[in-house]
C-alpha atoms as a PDB file:
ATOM      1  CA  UNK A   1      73.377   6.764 -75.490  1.00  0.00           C
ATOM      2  CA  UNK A   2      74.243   3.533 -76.754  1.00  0.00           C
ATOM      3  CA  UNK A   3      70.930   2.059 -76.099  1.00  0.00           C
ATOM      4  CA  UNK A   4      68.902   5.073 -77.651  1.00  0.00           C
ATOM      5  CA  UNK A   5      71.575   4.459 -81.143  1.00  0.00           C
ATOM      6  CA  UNK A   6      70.411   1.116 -81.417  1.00  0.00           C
ATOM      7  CA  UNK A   7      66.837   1.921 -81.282  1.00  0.00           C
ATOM      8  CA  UNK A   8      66.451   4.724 -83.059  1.00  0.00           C
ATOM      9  CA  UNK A   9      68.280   2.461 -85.725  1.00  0.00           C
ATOM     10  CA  UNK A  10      65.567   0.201 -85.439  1.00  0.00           C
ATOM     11  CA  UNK A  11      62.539   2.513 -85.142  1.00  0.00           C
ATOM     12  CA  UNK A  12      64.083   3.752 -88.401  1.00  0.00           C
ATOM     13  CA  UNK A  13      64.182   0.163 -89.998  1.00  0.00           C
ATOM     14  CA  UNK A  14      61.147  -0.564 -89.313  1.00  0.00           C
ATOM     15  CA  UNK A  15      59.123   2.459 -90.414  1.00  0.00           C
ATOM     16  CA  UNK A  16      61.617   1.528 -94.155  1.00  0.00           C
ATOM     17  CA  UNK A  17      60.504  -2.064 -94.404  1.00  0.00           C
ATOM     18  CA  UNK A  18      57.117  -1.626 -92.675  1.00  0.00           C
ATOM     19  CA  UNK A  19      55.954   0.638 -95.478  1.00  0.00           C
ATOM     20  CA  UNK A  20      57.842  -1.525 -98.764  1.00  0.00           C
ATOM     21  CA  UNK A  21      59.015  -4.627 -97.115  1.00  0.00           C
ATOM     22  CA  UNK A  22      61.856  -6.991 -98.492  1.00  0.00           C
ATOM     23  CA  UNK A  23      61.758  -9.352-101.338  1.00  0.00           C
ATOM     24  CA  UNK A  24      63.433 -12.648-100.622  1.00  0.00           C
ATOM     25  CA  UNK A  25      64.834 -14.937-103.238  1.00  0.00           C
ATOM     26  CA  UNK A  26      60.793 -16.451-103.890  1.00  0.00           C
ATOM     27  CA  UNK A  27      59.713 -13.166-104.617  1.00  0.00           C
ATOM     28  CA  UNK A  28      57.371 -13.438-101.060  1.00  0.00           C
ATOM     29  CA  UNK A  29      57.816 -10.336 -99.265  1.00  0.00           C
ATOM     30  CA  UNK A  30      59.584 -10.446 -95.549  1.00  0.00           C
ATOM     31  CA  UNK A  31      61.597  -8.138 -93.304  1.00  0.00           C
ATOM     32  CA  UNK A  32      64.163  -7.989 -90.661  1.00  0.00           C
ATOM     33  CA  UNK A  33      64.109  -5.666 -88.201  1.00  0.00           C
ATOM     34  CA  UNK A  34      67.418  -5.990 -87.515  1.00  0.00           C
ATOM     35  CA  UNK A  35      70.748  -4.388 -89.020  1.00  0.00           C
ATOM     36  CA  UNK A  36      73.760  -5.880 -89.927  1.00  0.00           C
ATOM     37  CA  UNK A  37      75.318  -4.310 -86.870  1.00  0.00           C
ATOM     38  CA  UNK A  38      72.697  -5.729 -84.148  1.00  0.00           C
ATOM     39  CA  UNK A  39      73.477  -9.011 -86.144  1.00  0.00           C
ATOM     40  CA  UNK A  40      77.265  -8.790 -84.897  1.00  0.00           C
ATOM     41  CA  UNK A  41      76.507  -8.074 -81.466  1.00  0.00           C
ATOM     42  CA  UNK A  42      73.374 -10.632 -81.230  1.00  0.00           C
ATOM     43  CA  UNK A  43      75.874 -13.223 -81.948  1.00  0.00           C
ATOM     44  CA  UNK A  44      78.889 -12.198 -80.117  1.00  0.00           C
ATOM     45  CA  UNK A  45      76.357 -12.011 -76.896  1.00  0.00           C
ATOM     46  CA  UNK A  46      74.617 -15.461 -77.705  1.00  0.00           C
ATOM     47  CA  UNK A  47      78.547 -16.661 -78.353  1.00  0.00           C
ATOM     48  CA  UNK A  48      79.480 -16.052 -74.878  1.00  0.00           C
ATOM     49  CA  UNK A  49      76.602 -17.854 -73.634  1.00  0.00           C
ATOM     50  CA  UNK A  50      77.194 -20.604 -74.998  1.00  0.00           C
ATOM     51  CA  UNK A  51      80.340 -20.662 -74.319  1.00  0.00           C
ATOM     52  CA  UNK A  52      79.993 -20.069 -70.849  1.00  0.00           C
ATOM     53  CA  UNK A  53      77.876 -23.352 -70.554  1.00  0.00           C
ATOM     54  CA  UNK A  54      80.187 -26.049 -70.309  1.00  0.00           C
ATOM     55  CA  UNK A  55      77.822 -28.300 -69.431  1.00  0.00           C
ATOM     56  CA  UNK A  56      75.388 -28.582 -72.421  1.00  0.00           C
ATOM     57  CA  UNK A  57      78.190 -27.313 -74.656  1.00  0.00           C
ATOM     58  CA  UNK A  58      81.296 -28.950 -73.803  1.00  0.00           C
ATOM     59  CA  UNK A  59      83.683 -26.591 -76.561  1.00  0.00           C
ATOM     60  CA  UNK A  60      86.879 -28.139 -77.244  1.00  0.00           C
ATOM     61  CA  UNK A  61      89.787 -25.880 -76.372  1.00  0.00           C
ATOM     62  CA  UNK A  62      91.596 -24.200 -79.330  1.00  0.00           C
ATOM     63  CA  UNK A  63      94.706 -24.488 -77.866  1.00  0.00           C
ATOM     64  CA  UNK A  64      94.542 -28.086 -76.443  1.00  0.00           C
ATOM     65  CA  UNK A  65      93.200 -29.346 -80.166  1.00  0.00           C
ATOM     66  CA  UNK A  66      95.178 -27.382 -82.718  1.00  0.00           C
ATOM     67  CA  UNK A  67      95.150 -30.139 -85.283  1.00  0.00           C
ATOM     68  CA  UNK A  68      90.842 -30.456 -85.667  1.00  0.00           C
ATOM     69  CA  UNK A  69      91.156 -26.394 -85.145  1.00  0.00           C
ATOM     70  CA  UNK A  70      93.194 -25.773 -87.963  1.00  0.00           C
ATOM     71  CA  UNK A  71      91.277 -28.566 -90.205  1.00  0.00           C
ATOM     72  CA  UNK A  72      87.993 -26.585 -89.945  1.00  0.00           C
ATOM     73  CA  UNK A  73      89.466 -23.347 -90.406  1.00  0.00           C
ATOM     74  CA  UNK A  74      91.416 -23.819 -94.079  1.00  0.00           C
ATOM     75  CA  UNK A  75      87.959 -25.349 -94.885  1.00  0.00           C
ATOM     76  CA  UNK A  76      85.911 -22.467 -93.478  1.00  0.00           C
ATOM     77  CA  UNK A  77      88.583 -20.591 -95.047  1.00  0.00           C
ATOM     78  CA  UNK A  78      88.104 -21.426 -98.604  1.00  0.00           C
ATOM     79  CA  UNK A  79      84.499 -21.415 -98.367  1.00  0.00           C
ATOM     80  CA  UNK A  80      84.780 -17.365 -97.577  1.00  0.00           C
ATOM     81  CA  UNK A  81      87.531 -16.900-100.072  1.00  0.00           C
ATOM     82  CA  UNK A  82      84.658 -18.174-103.172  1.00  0.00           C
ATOM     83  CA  UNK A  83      84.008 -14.615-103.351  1.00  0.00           C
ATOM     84  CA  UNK A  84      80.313 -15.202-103.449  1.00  0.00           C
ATOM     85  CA  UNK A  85      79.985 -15.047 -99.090  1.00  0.00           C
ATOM     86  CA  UNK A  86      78.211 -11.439 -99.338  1.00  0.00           C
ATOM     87  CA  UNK A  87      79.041 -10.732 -95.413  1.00  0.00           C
ATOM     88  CA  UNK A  88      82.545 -12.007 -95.498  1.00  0.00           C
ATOM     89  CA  UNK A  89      83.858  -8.915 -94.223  1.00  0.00           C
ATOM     90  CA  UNK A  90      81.514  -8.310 -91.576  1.00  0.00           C
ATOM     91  CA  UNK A  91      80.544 -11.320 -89.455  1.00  0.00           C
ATOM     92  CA  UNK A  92      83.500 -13.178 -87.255  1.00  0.00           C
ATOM     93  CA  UNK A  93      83.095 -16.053 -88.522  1.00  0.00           C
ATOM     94  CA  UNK A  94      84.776 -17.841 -85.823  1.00  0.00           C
ATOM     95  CA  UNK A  95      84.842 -21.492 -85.189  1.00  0.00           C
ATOM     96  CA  UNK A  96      83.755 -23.650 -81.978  1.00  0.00           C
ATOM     97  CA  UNK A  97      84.008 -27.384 -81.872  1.00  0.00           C
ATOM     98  CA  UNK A  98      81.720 -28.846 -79.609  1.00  0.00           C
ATOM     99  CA  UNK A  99      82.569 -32.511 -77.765  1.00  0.00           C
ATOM    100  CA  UNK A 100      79.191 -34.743 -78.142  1.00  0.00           C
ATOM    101  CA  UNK A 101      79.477 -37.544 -80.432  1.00  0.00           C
ATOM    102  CA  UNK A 102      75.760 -38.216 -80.157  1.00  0.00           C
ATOM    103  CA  UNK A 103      74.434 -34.824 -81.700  1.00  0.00           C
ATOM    104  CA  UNK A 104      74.522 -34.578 -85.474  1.00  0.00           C
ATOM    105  CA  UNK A 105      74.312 -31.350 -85.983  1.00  0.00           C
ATOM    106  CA  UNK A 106      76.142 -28.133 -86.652  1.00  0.00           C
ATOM    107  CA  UNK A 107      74.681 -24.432 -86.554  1.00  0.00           C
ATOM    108  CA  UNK A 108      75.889 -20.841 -87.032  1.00  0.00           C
ATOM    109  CA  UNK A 109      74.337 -17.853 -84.949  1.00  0.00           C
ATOM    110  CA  UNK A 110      73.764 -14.798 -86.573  1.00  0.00           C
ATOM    111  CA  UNK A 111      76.910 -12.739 -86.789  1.00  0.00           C
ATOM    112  CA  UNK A 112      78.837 -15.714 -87.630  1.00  0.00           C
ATOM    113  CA  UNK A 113      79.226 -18.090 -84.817  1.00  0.00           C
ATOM    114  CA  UNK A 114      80.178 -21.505 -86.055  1.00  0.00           C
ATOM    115  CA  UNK A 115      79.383 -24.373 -84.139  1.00  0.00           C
ATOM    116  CA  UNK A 116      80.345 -27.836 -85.108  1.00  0.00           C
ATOM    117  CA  UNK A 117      79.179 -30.852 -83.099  1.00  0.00           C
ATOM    118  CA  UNK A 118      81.924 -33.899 -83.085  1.00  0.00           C
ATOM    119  CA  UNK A 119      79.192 -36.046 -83.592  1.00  0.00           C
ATOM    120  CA  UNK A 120      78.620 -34.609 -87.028  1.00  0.00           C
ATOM    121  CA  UNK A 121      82.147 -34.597 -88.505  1.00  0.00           C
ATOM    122  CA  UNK A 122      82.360 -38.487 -87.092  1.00  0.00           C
ATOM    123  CA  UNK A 123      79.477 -39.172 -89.147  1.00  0.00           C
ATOM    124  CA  UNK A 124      80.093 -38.052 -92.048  1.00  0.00           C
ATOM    125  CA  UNK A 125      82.666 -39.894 -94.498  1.00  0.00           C
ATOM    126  CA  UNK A 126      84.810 -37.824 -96.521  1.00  0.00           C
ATOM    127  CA  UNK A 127      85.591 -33.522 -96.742  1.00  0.00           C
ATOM    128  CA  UNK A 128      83.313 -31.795 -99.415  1.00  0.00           C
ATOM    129  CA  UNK A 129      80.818 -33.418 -97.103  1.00  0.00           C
ATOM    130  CA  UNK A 130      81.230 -31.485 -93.799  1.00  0.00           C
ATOM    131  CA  UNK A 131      81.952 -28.537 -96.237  1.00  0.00           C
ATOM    132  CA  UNK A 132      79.007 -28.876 -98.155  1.00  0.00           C
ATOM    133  CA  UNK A 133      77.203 -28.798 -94.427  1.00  0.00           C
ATOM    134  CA  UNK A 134      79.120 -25.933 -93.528  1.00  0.00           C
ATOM    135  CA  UNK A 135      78.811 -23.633 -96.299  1.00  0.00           C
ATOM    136  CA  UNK A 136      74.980 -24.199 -95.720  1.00  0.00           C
ATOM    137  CA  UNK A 137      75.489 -22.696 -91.727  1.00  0.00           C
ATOM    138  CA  UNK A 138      77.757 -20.130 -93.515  1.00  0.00           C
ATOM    139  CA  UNK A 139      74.513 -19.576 -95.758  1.00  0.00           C
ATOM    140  CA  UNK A 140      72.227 -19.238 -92.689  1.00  0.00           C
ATOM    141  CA  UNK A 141      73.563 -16.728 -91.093  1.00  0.00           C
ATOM    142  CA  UNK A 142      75.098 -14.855 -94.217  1.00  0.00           C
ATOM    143  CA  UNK A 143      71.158 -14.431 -95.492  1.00  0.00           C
ATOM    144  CA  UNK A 144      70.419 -13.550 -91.890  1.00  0.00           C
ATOM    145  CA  UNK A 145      67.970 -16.336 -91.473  1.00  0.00           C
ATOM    146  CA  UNK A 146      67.844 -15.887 -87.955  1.00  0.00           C
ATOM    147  CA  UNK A 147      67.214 -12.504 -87.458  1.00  0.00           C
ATOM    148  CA  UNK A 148      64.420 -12.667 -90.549  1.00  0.00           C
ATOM    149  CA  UNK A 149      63.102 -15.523 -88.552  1.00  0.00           C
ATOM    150  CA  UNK A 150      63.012 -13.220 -85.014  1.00  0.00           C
ATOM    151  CA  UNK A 151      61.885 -10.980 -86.463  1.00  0.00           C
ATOM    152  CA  UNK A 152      58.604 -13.220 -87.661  1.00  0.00           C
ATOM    153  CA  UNK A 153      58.245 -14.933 -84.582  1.00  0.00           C
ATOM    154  CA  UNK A 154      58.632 -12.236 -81.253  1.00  0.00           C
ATOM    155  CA  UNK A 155      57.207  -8.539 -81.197  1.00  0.00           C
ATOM    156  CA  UNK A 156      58.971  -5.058 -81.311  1.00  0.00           C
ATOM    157  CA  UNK A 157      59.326  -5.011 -77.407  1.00  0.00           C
ATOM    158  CA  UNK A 158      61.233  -8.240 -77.775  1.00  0.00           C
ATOM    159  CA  UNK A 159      63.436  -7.070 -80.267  1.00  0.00           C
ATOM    160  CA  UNK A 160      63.870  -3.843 -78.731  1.00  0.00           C
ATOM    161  CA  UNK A 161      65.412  -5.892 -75.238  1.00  0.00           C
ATOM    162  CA  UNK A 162      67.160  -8.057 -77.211  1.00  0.00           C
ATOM    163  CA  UNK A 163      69.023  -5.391 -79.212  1.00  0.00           C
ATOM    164  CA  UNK A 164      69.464  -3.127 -75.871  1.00  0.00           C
ATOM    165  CA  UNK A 165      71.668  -5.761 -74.386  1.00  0.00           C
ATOM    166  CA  UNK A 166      69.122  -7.539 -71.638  1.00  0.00           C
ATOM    167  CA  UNK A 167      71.271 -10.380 -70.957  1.00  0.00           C
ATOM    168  CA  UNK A 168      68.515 -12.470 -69.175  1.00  0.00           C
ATOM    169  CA  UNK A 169      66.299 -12.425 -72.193  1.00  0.00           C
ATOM    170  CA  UNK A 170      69.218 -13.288 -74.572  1.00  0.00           C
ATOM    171  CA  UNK A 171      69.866 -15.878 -72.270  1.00  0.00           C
ATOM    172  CA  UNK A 172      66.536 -17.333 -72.455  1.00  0.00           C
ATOM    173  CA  UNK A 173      66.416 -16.984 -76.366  1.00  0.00           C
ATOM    174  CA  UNK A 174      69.910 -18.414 -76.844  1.00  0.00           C
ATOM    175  CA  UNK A 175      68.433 -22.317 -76.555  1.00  0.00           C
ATOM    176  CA  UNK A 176      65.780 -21.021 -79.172  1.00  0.00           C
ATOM    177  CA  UNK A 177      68.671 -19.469 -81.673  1.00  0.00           C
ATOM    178  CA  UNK A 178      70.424 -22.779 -81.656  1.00  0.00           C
ATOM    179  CA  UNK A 179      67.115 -24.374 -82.107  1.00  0.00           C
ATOM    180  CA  UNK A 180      65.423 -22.323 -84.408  1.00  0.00           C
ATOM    181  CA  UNK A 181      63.313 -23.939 -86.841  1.00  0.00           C
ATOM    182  CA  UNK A 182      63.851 -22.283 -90.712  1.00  0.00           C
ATOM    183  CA  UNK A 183      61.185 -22.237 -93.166  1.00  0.00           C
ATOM    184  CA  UNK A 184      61.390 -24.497 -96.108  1.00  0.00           C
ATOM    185  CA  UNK A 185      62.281 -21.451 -97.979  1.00  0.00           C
ATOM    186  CA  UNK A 186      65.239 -20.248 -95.821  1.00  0.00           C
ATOM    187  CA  UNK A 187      66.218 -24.141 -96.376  1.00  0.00           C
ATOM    188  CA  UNK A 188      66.399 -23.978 -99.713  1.00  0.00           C
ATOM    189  CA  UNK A 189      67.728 -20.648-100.241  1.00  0.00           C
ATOM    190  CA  UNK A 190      70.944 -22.063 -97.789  1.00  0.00           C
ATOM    191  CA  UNK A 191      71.004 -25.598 -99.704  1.00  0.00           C
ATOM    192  CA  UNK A 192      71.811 -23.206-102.806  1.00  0.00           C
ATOM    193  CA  UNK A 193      74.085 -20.972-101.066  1.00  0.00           C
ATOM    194  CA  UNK A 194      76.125 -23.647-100.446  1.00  0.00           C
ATOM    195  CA  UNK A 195      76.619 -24.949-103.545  1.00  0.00           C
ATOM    196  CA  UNK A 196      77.362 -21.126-104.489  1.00  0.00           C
ATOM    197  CA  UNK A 197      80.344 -21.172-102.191  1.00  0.00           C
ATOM    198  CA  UNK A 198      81.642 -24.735-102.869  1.00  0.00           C
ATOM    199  CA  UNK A 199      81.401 -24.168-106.736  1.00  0.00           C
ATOM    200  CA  UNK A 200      84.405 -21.804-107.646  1.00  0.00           C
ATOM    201  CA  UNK A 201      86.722 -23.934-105.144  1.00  0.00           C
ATOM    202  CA  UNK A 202      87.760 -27.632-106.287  1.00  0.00           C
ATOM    203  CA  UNK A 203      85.274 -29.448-103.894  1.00  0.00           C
ATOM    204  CA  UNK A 204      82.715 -31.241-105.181  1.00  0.00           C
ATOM    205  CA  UNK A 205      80.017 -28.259-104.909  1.00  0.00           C
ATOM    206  CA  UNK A 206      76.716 -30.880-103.974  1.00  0.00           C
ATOM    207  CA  UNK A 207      78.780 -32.093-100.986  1.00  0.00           C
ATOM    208  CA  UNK A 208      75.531 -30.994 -98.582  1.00  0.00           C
ATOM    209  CA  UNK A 209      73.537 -33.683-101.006  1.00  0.00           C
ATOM    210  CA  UNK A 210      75.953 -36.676 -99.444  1.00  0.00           C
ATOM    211  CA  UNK A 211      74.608 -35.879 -95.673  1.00  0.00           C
ATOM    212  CA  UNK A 212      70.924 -36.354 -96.521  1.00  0.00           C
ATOM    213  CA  UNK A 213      72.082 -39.555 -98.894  1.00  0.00           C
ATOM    214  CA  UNK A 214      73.622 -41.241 -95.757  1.00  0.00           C
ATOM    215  CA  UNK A 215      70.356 -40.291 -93.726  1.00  0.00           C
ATOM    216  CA  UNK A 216      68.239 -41.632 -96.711  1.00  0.00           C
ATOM    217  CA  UNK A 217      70.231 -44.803 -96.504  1.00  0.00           C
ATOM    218  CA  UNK A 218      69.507 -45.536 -93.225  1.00  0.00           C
ATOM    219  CA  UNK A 219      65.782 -44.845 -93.702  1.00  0.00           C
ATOM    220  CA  UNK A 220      66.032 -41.988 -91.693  1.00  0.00           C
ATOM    221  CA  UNK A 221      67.122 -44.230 -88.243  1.00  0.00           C
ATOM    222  CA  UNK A 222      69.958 -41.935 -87.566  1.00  0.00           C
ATOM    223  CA  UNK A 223      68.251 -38.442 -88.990  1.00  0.00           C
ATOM    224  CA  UNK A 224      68.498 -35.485 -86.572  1.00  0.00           C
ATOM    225  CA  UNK A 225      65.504 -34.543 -84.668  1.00  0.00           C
ATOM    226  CA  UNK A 226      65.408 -31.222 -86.573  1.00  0.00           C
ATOM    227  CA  UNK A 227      65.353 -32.905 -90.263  1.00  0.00           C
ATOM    228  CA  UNK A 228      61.691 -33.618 -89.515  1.00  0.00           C
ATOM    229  CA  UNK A 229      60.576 -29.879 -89.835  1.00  0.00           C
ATOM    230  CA  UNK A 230      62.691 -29.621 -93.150  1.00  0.00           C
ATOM    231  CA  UNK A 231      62.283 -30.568 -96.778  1.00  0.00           C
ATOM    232  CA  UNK A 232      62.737 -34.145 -97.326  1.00  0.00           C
ATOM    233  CA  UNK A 233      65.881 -35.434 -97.638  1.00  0.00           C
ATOM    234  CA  UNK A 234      64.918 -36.820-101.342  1.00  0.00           C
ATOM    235  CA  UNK A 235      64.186 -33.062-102.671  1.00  0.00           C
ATOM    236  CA  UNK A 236      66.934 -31.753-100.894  1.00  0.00           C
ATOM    237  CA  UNK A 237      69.624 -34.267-102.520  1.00  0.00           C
ATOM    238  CA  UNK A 238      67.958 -33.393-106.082  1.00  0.00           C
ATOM    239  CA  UNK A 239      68.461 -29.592-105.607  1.00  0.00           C
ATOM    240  CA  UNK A 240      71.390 -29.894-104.588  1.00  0.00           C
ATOM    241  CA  UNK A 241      72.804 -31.971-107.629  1.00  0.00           C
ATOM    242  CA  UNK A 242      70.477 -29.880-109.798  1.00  0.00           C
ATOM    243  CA  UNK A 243      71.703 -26.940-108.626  1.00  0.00           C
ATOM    244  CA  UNK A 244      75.262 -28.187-108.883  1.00  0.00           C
ATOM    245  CA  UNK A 245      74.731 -28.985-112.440  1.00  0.00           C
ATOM    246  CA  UNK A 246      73.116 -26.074-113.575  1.00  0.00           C
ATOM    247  CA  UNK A 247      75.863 -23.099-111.405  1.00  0.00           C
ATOM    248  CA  UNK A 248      78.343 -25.072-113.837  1.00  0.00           C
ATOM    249  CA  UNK A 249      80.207 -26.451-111.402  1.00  0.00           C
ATOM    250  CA  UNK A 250      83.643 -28.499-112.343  1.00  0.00           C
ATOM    251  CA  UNK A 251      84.680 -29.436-108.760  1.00  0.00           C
ATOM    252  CA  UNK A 252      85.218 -33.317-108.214  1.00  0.00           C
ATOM    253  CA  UNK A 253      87.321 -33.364-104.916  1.00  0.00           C
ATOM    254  CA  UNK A 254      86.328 -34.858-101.762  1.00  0.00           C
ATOM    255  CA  UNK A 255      89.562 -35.777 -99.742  1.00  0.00           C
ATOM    256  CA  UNK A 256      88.357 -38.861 -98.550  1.00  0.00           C
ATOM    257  CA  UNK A 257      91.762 -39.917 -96.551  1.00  0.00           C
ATOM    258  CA  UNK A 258      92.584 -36.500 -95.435  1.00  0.00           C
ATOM    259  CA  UNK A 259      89.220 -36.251 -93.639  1.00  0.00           C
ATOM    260  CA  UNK A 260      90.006 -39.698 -91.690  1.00  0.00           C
ATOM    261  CA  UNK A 261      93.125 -37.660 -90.415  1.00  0.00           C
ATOM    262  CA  UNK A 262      90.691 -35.016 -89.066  1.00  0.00           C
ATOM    263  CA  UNK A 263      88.325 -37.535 -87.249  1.00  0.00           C
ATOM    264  CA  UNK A 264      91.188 -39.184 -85.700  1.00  0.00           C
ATOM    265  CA  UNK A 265      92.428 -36.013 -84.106  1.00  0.00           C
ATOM    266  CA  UNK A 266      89.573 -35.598 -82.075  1.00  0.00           C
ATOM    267  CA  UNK A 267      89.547 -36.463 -78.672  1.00  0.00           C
END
């Protein structure tokens, strides 16, 4: 019964947005055949995969690490509390820690499942950084990137399995999630979400800018393989600041020696 709910739901959805389509922020018309509900339980299912694979994702234990734990979640915290996250109320939003100080990286399923590589948060130098990087995974998955994206890339048979519950095939996909490449436009729209979220709170709200500065600085020596499919780092730290600028935003903070406490903390 379950199985025929979910899609009838999406039978439904797609003869709706089939026939008028969605409008995303660039005016360039896109759909999702997904609801907000198969977005929930598409994450929670690619969550326990993940999580399930010590091997290539080595999570940190919650209870063993309260102190990094409790770090990410006041700043995750205040990011949701800007009152401009439109799926605050619906996604878990729960935070995972993973132990690999050579990845660079951070990513957020759909549904709200945030990962955070230790690699990243040793990088980086100061707070409104990592939150700047943050709020843009918060963005991702609160704009439903990935499910837009899915929904561009696989056909309706896929989508149907995926949303029934066939755990091999979500296995499969799960590498691909984590992977997924976003268009320049789903880029951008996330580079200005997080400013969005940052800018009511007392960060400075073009922390995201400072990650791509520290790449640019290095001439790109240290960039993530996945920056090379996105806008260059040079436009992306000028909308950012520009965007910044022109959301009025006052916040200067960035908790320099407070974030040194956090990257000591980890094992």
């Amino acid at each position: 019964m379950r199985k025929l709910f979910s899609i009838t739901i999406l039978l439904s959805s797609m003869a709706f947005l089939t026939s008028c389509g969605m409008t995303n922020g660039g005016g360039i018309k896109s759909f999702n055949l997904f609801t907000i509900q198969n977005d929930k339980e598409l994450g929670k299912q690619v969550a326990a995969e993940i999580d399930g694979n010590k091997q290539e994702y080595p999570v940190l234990d919650s209870a063993q690490n309260p102190i990094p734990y409790k770090y990410l979640y006041d700043m995750r915290n205040k990011i949701l509390n800007s009152g401009n996250v439109t799926h605050k109320d619906d996604f878990a939003w729960r935070i995972r820690i993973i132990k690999d100080d050579k990845t660079k990286n951070a990513f957020c399923t759909p549904g709200g499942y945030i990962y955070v590589y230790t690699g990243l948060i040793k990088y980086l130098d100061s707070e409104e950084q990592l939150a700047g990087v943050l709020a843009h995974e918060i963005g991702h998955a609160d704009l439903r990137h990935s499910t837009r994206q899915m929904t561009k890339l696989y056909g309706v048979d896929v989508m149907l399995s995926i949303i029934a519950g066939d755990r091999a095939l979500i296995k499969d996909l799960t590498s691909s999630i984590i992977s997924l490449k976003f268009s320049r436009t789903h880029e951008t729209e996330a580079d200005k979400a997080s400013v969005t979220y940052l800018c009511p709170t007392d960060y400075d709200a073009a922390g995201g800018a400072k990650f791509f500065e520290k790449i640019e600085a290095e001439g790109g020596a240290s960039s993530p393989e996945w920056l090379s499919t996105h806008p260059s780092p040079a436009n992306r730290i000028e909308f950012f600041y520009n965007q910044a600028t022109e959301q009025g935003c006052t916040g200067k903070e960035t908790y320099k020696s407070r974030y040194q406490q956090l990257v000591r903390s980890l094992p």
